[in-house]
PDB file of N, CA and C in Angstrom:
ATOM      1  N   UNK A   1      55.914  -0.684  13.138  1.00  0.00           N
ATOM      2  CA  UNK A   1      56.495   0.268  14.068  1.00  0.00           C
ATOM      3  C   UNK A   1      55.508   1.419  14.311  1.00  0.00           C
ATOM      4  N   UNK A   2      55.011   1.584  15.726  1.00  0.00           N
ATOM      5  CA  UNK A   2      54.048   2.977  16.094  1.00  0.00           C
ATOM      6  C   UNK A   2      55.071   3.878  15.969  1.00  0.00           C
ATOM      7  N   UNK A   3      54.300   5.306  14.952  1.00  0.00           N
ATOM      8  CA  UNK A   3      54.563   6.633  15.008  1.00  0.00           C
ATOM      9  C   UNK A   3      54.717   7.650  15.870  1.00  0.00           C
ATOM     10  N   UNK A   4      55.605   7.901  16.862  1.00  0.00           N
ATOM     11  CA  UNK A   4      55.744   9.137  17.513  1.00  0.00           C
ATOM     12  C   UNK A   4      54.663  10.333  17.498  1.00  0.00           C
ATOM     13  N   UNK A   5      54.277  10.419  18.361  1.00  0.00           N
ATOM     14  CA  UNK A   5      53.048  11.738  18.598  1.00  0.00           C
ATOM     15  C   UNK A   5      54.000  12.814  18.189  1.00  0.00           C
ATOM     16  N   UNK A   6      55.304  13.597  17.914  1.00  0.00           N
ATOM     17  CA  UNK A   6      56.285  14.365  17.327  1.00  0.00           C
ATOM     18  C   UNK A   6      56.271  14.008  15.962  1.00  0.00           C
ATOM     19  N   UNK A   7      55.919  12.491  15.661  1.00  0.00           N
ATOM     20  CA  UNK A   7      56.150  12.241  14.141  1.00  0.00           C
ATOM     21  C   UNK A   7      54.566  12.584  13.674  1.00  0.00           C
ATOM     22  N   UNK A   8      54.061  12.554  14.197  1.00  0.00           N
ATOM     23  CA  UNK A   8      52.240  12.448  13.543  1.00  0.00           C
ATOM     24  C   UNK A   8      52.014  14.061  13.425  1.00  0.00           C
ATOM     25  N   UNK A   9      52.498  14.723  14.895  1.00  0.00           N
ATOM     26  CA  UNK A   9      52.295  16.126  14.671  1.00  0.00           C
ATOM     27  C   UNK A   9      53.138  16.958  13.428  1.00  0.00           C
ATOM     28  N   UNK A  10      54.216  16.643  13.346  1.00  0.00           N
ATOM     29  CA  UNK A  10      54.847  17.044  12.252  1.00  0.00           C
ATOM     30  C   UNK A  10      54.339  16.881  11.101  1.00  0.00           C
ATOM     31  N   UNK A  11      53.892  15.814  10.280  1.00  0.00           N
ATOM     32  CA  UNK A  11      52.767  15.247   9.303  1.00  0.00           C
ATOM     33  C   UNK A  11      51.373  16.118   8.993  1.00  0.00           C
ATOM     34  N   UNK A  12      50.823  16.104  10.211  1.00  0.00           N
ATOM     35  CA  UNK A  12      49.398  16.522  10.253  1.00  0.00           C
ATOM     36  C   UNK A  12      49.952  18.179  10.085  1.00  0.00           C
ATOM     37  N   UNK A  13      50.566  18.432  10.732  1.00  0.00           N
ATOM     38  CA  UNK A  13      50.995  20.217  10.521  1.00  0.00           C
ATOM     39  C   UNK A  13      51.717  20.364   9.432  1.00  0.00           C
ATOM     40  N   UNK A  14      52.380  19.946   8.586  1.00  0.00           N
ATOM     41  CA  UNK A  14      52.624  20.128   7.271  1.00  0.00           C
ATOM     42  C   UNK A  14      51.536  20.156   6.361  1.00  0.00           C
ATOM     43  N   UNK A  15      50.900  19.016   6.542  1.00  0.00           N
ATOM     44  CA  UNK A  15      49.263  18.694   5.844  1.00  0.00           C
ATOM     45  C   UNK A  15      47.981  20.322   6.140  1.00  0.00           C
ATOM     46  N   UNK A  16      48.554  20.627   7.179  1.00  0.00           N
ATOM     47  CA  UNK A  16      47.630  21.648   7.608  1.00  0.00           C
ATOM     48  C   UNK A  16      48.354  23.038   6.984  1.00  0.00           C
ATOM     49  N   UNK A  17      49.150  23.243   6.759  1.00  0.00           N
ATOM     50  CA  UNK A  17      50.070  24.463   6.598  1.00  0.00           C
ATOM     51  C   UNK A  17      49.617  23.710   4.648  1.00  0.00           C
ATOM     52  N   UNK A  18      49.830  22.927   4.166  1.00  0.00           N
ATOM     53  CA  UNK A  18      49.559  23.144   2.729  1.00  0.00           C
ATOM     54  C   UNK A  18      48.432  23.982   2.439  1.00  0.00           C
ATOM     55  N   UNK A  19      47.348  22.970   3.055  1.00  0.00           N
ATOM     56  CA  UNK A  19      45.911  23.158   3.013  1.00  0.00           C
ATOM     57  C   UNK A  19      45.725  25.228   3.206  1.00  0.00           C
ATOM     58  N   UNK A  20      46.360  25.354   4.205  1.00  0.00           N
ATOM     59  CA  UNK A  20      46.318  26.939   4.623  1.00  0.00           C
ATOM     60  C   UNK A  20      46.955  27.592   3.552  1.00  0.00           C
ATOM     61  N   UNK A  21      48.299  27.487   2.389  1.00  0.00           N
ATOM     62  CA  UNK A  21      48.772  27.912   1.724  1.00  0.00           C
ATOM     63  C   UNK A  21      47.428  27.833   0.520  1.00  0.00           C
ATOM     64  N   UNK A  22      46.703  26.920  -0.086  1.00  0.00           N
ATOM     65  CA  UNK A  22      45.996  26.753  -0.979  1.00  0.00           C
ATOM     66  C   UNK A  22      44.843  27.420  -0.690  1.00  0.00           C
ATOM     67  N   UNK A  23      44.652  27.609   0.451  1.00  0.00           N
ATOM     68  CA  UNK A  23      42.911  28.271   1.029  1.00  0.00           C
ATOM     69  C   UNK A  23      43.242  29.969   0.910  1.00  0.00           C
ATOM     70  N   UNK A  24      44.512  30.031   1.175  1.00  0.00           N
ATOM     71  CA  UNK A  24      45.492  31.750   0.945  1.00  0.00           C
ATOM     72  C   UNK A  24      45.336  31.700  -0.593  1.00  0.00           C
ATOM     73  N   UNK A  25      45.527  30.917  -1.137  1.00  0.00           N
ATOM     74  CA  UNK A  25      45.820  31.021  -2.658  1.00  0.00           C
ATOM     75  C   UNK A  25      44.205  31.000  -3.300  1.00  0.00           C
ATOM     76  N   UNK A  26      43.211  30.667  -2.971  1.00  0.00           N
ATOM     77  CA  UNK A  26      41.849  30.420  -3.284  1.00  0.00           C
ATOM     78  C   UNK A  26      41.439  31.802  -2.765  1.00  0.00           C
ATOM     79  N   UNK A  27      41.655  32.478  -1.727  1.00  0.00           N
ATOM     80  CA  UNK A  27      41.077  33.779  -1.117  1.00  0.00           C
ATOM     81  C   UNK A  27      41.559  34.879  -1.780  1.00  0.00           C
ATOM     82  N   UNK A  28      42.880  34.913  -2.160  1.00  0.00           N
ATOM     83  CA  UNK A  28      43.847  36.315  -2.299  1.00  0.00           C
ATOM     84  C   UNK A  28      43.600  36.167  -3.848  1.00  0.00           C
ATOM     85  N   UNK A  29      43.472  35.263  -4.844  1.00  0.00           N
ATOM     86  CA  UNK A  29      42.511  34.882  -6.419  1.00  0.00           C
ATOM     87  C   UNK A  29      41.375  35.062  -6.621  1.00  0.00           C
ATOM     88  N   UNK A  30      40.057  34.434  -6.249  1.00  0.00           N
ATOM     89  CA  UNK A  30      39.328  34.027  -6.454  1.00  0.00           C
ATOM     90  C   UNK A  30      38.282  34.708  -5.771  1.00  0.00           C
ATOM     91  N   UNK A  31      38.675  35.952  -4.586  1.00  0.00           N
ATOM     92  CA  UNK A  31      37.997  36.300  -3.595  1.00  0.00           C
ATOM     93  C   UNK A  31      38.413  37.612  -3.146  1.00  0.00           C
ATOM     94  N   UNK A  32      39.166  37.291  -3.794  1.00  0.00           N
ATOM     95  CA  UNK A  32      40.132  38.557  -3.674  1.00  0.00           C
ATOM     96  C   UNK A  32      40.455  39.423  -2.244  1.00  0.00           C
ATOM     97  N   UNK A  33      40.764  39.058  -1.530  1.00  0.00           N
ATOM     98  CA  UNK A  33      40.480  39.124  -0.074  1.00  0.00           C
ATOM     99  C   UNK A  33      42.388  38.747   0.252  1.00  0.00           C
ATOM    100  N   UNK A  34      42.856  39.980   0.819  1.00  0.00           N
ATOM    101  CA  UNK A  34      43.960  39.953   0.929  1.00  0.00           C
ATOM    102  C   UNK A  34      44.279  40.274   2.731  1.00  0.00           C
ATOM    103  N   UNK A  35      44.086  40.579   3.349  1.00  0.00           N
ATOM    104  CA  UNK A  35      44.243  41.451   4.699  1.00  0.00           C
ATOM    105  C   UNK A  35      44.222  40.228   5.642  1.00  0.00           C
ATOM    106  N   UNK A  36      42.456  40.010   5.719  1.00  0.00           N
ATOM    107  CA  UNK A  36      42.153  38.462   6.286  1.00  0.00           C
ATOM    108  C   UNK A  36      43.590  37.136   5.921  1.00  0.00           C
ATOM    109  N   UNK A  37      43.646  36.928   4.700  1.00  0.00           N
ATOM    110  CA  UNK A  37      44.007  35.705   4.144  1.00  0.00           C
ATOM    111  C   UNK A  37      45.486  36.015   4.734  1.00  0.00           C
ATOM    112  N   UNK A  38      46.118  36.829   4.482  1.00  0.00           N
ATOM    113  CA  UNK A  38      47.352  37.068   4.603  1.00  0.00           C
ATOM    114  C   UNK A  38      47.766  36.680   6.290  1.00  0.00           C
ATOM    115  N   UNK A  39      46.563  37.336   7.475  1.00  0.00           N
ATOM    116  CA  UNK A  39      47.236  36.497   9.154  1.00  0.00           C
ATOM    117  C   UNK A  39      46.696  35.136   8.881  1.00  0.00           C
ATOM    118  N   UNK A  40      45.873  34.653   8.127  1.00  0.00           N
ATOM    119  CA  UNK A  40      45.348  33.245   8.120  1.00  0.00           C
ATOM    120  C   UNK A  40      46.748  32.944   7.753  1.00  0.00           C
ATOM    121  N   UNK A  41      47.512  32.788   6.717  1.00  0.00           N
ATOM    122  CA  UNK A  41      48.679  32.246   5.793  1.00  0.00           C
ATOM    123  C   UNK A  41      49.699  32.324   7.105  1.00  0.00           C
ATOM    124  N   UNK A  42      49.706  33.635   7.983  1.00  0.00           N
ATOM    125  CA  UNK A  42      50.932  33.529   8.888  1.00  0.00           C
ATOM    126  C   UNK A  42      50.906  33.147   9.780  1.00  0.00           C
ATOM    127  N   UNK A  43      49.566  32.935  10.370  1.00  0.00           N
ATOM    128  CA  UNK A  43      49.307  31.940  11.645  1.00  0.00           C
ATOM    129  C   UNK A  43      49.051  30.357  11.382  1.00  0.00           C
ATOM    130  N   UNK A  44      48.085  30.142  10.366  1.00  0.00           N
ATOM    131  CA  UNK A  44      48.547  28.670   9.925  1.00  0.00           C
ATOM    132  C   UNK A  44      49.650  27.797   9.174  1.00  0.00           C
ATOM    133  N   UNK A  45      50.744  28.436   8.589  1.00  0.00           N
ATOM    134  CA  UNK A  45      51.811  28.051   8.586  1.00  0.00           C
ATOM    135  C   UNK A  45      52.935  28.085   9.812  1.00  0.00           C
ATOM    136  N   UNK A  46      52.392  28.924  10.732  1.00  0.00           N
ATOM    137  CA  UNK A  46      53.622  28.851  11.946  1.00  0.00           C
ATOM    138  C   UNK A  46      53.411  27.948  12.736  1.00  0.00           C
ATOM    139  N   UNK A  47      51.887  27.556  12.847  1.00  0.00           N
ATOM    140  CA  UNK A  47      52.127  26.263  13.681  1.00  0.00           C
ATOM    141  C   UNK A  47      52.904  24.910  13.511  1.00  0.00           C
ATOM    142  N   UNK A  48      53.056  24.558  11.817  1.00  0.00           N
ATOM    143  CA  UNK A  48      53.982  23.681  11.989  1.00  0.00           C
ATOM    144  C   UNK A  48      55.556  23.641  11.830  1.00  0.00           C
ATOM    145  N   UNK A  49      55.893  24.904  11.571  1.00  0.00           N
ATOM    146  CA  UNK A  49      57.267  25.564  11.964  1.00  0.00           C
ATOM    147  C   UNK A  49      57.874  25.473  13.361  1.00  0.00           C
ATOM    148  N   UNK A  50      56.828  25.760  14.518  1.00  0.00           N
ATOM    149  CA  UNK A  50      56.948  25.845  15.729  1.00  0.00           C
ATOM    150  C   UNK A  50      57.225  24.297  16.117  1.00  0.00           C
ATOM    151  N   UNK A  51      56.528  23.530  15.784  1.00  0.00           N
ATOM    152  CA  UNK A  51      56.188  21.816  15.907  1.00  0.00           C
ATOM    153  C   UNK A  51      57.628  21.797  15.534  1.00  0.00           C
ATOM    154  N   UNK A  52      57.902  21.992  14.339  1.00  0.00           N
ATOM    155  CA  UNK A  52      59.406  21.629  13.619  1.00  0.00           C
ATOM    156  C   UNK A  52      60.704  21.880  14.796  1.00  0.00           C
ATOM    157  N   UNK A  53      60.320  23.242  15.116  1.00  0.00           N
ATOM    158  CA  UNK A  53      61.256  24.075  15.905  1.00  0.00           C
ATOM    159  C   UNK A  53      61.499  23.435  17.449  1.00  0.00           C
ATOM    160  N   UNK A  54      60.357  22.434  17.846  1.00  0.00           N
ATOM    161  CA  UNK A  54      60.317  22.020  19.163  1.00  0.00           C
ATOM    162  C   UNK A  54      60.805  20.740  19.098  1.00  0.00           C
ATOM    163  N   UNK A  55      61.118  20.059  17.505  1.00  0.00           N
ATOM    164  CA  UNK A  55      62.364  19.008  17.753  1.00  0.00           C
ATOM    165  C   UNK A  55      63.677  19.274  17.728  1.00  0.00           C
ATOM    166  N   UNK A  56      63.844  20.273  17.722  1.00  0.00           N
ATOM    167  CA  UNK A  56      65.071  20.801  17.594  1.00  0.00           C
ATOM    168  C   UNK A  56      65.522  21.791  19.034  1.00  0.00           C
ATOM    169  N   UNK A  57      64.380  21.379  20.315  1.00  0.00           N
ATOM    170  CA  UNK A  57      64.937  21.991  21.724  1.00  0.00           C
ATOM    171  C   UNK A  57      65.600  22.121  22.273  1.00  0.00           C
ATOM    172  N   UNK A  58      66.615  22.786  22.940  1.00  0.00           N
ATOM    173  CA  UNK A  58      67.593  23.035  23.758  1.00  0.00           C
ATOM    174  C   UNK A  58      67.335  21.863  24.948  1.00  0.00           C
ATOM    175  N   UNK A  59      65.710  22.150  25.519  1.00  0.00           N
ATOM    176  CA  UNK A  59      65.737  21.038  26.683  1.00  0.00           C
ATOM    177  C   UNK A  59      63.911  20.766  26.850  1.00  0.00           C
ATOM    178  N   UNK A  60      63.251  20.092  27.726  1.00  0.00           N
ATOM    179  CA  UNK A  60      62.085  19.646  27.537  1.00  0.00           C
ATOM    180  C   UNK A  60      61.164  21.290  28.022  1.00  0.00           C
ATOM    181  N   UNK A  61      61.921  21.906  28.672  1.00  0.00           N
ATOM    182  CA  UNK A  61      61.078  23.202  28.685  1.00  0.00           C
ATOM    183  C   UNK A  61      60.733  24.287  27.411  1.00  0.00           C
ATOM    184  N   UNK A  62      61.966  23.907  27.295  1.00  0.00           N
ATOM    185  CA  UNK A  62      61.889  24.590  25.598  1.00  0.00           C
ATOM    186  C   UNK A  62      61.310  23.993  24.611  1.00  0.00           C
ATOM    187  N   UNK A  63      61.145  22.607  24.267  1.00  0.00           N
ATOM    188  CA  UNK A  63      60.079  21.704  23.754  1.00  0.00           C
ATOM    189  C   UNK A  63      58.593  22.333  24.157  1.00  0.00           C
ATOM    190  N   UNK A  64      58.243  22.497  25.237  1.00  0.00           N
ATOM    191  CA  UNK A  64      57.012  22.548  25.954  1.00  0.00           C
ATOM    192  C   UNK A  64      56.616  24.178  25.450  1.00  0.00           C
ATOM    193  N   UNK A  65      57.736  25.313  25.689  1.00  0.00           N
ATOM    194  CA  UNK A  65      57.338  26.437  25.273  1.00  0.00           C
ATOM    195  C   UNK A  65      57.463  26.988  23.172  1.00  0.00           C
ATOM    196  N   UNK A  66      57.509  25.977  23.102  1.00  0.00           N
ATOM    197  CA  UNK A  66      57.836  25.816  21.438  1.00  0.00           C
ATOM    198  C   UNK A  66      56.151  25.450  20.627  1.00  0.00           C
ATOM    199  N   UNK A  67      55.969  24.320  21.754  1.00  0.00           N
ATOM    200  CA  UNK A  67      54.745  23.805  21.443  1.00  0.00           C
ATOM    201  C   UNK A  67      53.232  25.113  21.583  1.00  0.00           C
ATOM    202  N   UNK A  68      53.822  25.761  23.205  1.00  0.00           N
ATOM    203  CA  UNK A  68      52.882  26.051  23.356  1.00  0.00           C
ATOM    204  C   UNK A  68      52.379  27.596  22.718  1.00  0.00           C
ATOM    205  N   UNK A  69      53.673  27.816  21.934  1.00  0.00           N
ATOM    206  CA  UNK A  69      53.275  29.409  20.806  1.00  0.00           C
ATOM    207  C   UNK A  69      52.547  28.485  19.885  1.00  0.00           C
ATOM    208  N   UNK A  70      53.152  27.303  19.099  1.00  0.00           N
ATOM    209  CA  UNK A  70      52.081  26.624  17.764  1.00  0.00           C
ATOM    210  C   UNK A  70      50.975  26.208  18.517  1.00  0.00           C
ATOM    211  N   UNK A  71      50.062  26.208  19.939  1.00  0.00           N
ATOM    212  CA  UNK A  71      48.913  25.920  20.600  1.00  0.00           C
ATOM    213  C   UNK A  71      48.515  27.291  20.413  1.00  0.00           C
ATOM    214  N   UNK A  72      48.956  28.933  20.341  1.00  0.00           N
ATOM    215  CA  UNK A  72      48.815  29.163  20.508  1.00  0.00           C
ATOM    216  C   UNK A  72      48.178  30.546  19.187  1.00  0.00           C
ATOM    217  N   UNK A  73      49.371  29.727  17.972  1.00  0.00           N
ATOM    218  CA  UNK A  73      49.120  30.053  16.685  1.00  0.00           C
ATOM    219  C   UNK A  73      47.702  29.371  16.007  1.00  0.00           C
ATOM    220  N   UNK A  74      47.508  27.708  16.535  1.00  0.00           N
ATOM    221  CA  UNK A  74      46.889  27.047  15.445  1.00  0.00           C
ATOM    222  C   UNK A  74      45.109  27.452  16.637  1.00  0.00           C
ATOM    223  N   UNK A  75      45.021  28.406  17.518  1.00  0.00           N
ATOM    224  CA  UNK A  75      43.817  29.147  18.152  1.00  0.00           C
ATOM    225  C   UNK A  75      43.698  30.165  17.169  1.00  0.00           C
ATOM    226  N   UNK A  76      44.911  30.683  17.643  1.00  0.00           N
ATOM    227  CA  UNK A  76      44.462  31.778  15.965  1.00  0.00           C
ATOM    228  C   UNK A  76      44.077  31.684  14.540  1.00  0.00           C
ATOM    229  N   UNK A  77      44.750  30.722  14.242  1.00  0.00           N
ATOM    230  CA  UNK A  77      44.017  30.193  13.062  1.00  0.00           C
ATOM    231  C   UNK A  77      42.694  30.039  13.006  1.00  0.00           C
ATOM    232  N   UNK A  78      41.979  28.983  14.229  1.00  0.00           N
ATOM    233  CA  UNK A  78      40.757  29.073  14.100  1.00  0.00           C
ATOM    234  C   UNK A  78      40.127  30.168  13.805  1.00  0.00           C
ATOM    235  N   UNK A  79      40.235  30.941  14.587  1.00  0.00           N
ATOM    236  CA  UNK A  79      39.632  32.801  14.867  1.00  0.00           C
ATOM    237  C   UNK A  79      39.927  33.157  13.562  1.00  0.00           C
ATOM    238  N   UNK A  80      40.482  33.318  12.634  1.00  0.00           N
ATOM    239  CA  UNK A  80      40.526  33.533  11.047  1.00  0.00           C
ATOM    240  C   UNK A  80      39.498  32.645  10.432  1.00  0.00           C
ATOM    241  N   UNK A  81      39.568  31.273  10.670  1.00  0.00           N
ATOM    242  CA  UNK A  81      38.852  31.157  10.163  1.00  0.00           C
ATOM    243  C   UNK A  81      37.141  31.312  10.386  1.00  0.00           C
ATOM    244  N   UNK A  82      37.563  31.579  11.620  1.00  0.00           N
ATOM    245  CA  UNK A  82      35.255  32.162  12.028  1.00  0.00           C
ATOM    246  C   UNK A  82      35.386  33.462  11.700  1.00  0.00           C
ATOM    247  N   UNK A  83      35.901  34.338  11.819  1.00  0.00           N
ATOM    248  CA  UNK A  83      36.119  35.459  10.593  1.00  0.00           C
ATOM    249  C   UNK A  83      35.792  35.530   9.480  1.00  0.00           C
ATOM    250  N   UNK A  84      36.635  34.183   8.475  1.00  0.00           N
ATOM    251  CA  UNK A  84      36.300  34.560   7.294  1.00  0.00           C
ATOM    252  C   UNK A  84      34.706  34.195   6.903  1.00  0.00           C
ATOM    253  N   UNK A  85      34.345  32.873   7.188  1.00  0.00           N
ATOM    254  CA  UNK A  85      32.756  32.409   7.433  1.00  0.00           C
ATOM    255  C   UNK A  85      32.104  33.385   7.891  1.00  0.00           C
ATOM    256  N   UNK A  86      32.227  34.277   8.862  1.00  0.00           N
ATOM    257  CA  UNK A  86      30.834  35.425   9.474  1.00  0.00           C
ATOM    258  C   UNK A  86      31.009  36.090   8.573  1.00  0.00           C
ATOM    259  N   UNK A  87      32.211  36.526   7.390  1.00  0.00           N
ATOM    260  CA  UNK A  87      32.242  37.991   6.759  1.00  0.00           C
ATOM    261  C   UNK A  87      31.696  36.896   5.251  1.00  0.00           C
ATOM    262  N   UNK A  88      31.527  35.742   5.437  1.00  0.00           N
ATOM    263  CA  UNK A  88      30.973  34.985   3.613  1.00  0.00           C
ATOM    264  C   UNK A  88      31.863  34.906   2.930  1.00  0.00           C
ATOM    265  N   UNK A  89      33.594  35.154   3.419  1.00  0.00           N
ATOM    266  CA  UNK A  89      34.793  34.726   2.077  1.00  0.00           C
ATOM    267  C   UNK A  89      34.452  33.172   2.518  1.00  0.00           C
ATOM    268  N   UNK A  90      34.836  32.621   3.253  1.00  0.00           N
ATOM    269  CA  UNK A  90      34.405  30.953   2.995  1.00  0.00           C
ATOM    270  C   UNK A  90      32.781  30.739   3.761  1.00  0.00           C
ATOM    271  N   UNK A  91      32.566  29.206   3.418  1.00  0.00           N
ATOM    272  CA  UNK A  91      30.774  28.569   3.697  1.00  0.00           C
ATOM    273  C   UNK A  91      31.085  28.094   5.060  1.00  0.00           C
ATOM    274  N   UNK A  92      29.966  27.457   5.470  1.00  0.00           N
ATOM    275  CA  UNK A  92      30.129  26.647   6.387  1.00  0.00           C
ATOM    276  C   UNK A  92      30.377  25.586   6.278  1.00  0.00           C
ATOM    277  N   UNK A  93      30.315  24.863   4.675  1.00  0.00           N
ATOM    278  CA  UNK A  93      31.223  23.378   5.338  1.00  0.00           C
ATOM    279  C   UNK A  93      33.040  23.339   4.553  1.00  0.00           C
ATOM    280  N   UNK A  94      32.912  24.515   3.876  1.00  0.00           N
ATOM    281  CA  UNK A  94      34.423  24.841   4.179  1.00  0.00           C
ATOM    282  C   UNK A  94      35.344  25.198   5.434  1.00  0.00           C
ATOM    283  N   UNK A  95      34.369  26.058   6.250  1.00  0.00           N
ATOM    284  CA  UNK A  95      34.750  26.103   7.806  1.00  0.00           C
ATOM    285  C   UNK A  95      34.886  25.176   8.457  1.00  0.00           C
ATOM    286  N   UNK A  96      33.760  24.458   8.387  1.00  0.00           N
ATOM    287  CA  UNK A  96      33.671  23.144   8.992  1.00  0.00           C
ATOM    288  C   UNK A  96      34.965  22.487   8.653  1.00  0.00           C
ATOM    289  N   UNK A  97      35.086  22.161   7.546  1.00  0.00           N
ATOM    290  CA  UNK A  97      36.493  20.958   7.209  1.00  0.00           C
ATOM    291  C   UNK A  97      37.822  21.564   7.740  1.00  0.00           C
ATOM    292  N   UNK A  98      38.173  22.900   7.360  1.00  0.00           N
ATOM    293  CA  UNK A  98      39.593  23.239   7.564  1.00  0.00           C
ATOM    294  C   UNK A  98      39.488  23.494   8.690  1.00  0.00           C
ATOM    295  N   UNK A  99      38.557  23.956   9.878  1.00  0.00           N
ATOM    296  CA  UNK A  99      38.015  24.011  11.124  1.00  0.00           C
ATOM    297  C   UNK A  99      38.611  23.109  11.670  1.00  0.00           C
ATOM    298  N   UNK A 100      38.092  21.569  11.345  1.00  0.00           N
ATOM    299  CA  UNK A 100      38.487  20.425  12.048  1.00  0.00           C
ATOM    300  C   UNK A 100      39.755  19.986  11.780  1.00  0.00           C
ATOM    301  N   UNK A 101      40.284  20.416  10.701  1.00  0.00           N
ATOM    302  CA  UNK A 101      41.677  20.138  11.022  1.00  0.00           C
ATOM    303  C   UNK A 101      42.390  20.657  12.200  1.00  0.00           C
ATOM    304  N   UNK A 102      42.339  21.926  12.456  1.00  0.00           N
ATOM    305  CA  UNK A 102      42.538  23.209  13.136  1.00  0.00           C
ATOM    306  C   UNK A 102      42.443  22.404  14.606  1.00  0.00           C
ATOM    307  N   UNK A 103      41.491  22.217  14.975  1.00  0.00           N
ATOM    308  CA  UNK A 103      40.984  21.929  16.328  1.00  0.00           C
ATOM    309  C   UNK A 103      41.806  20.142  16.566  1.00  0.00           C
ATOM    310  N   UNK A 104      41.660  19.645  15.297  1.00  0.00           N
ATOM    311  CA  UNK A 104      42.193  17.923  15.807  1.00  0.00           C
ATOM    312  C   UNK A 104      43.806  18.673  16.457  1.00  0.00           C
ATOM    313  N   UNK A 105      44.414  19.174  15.656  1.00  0.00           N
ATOM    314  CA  UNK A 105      45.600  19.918  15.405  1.00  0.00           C
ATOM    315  C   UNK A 105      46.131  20.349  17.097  1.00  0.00           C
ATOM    316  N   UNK A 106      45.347  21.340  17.529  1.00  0.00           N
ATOM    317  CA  UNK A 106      45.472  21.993  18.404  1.00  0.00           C
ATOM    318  C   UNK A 106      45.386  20.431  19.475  1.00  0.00           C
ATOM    319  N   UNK A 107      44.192  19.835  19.455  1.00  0.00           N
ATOM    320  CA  UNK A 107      44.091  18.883  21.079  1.00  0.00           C
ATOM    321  C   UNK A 107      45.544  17.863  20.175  1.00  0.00           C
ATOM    322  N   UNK A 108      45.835  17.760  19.513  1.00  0.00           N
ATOM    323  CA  UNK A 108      47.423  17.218  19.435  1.00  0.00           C
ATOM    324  C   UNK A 108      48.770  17.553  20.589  1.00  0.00           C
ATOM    325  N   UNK A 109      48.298  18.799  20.234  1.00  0.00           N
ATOM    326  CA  UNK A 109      49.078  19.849  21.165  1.00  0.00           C
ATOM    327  C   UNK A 109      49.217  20.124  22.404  1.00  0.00           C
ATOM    328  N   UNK A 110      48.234  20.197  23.020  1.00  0.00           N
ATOM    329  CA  UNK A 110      48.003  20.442  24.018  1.00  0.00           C
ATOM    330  C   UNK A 110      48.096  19.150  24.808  1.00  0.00           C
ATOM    331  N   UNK A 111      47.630  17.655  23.927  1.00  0.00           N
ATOM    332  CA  UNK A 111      48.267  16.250  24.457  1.00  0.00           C
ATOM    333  C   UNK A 111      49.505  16.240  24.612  1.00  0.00           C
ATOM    334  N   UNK A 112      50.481  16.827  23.607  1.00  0.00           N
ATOM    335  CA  UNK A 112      52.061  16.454  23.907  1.00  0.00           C
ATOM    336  C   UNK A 112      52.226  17.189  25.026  1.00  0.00           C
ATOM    337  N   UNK A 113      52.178  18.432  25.234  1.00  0.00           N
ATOM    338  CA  UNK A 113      52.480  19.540  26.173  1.00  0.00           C
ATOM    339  C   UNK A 113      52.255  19.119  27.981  1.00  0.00           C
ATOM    340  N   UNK A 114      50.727  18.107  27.749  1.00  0.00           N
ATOM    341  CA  UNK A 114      50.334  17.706  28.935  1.00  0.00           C
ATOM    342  C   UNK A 114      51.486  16.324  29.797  1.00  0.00           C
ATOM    343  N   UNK A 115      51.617  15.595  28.452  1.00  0.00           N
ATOM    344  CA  UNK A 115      52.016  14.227  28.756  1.00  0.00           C
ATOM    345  C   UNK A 115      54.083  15.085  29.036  1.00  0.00           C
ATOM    346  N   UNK A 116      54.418  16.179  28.320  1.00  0.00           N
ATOM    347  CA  UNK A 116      56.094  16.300  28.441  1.00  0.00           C
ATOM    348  C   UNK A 116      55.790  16.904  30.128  1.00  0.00           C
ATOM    349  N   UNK A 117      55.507  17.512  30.399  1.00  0.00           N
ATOM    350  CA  UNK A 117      54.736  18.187  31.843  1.00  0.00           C
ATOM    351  C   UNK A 117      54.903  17.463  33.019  1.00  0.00           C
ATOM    352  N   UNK A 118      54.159  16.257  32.414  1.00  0.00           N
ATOM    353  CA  UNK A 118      53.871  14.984  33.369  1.00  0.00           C
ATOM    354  C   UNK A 118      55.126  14.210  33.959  1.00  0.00           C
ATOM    355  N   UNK A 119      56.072  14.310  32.219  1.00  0.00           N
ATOM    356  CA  UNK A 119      57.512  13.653  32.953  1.00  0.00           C
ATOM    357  C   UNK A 119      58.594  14.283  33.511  1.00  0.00           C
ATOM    358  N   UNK A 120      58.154  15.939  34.031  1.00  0.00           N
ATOM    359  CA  UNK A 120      59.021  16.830  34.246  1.00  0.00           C
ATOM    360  C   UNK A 120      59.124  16.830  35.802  1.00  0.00           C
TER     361      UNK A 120
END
């Protein structure tokens, strides 16, 4: 049975919201870096709240505008994370990895948003 692009995004944004809780927990310990880490923690956990929140729509517009705050959270995320890399709390191939989650994440998004659009 193929997985729902709603079921994959939900998955991958849970997977991404851990990863962001543990990279919060590695910064605000280990780095001690609280200010940064803390909008990283609230913008990369809302994107898959929002995902969550857009199966649960009133109607496909509200799906579409659900999606497009977590398109609009998991940008911000990025921007935290080229933040934390220019200021040296994380490297570059720590950027790199949680980066690419970030970005697969986002063109997820912006695929569902295009294709619900299409059938409107």
């Amino acid at each position: 049975m193929k997985k729902s692009i709603e079921n994959v995004l939900l998955s991958k944004s849970l997977l991404f919201a851990i990863r962001i809780v543990k990279l919060y927990k590695y910064l605000s310990t280990d780095k001690r870096e609280y200010v940064l880490s803390k909008q990283l923690l609230r913008s990369g956990t809302a994107v898959g709240t929002l995902i969550r929140e857009a199966q649960n729509a009133e109607s496909k517009k509200d799906f579409i505008h659900k999606l497009a705050i977590a398109q609009k959270e998991c940008d911000e995320t990025s921007y935290w994370f080229e933040l934390l890399k220019e200021t040296e709390y994380i490297n570059q191939n720590q950027f790199e990895s949680v980066n690419q989650n970030a970005v697969e994440l986002l063109k997820m998004i912006k695929s569902s948003i295009l294709t619900i659009k299409q059938k409107l």
